[in-house]
Structures are given as C-alpha cells and as structure tokens.
Protein backbone atom coordinates (compact mmCIF):
# COMPACT_ATOMS: atom_id res chain seq x y z
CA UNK A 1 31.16 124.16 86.09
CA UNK A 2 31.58 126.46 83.27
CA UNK A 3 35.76 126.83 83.78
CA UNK A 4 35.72 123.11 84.17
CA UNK A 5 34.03 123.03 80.51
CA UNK A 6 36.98 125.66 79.38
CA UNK A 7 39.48 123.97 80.78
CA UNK A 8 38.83 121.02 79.27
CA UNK A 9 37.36 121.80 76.26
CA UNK A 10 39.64 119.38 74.14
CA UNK A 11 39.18 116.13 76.08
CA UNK A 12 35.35 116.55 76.30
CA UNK A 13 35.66 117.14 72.37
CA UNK A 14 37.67 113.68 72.59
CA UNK A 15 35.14 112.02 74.86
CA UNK A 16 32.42 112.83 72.29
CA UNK A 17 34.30 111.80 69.19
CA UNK A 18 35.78 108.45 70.47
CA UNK A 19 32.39 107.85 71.99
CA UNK A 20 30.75 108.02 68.52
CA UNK A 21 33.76 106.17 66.46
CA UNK A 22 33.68 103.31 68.99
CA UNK A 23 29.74 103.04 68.40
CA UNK A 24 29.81 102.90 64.80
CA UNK A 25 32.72 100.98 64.63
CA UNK A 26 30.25 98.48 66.70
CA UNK A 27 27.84 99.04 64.33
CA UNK A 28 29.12 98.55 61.15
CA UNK A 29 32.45 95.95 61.38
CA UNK A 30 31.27 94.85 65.47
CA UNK A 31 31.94 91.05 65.69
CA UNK A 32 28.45 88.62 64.74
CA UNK A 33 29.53 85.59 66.95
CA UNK A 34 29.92 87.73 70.26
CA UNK A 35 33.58 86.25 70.84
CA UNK A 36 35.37 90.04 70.66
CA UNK A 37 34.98 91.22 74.05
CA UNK A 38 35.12 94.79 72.43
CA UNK A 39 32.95 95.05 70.07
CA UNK A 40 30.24 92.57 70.67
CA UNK A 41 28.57 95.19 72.98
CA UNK A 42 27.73 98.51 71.64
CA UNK A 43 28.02 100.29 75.46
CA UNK A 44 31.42 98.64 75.70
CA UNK A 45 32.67 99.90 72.37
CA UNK A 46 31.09 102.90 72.97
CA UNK A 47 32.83 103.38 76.47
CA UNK A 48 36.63 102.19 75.28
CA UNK A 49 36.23 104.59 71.61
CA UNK A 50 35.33 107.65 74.60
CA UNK A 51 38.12 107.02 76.84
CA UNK A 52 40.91 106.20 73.68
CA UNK A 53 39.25 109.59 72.60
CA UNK A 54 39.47 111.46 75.71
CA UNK A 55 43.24 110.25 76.48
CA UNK A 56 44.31 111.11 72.55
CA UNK A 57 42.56 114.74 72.65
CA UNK A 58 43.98 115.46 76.61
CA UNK A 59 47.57 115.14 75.49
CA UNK A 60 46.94 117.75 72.89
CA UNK A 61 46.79 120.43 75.46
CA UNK A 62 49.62 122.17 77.03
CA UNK A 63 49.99 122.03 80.63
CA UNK A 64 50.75 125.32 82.61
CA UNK A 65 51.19 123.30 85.82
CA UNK A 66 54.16 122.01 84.55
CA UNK A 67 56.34 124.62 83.53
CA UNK A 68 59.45 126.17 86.07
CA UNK A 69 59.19 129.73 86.69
C-alpha cells in the first residue's frame, strides 16, 4: 500500500485538492434553485472537483512505462 501511495503521490494530492475546490465552490457560488445538476449537491460537486483534480494532477507525472529502451 505504501508504493501505491509513492507512486501516486501527485494524483492523490489532486484527489484532495479538487475534492475541496468542488465543495466550496458548492458552498459559496452552488446554485439556490437546485436546477445545476453540479452544484446543487455538495457530494456531487465534491466528487466531479476530486476527479477534475485527480485527472489534472495525474498528467503532471512522467510515465516510465512509456519510454523505448
């Protein structure tokens, strides 16, 4: 579990940051009348900020997999 952490330090950071911008962008501009299918629902907000995060941070890493000898 631990090399899984260090592997993938960056997109966990990601996860964690897009988590908590998509929660306070619910909080403080969210949408009153509950039409915005985004953010009307904190856990929805929440979930979509953490996976835009995660995806943004991941392609920030280089990947060894890909490289020719």
């Amino acid at each position: 579990m631990m090399l899984f952490n260090f592997k993938n330090k960056s997109t966990l950071a990601g996860l964690a940051l897009g988590g908590a911008t998509g929660f306070l962008w619910y909080y403080f501009v969210g949408c009153a009348s509950g039409s915005c299918p985004i953010t009307s629902d904190p856990w929805i907000s929440t979930g979509y900020g953490a996976m835009m995060g995660g995806l943004a941070f991941s392609s920030l890493t280089k990947n060894d997999e890909l490289k020719q000898p």
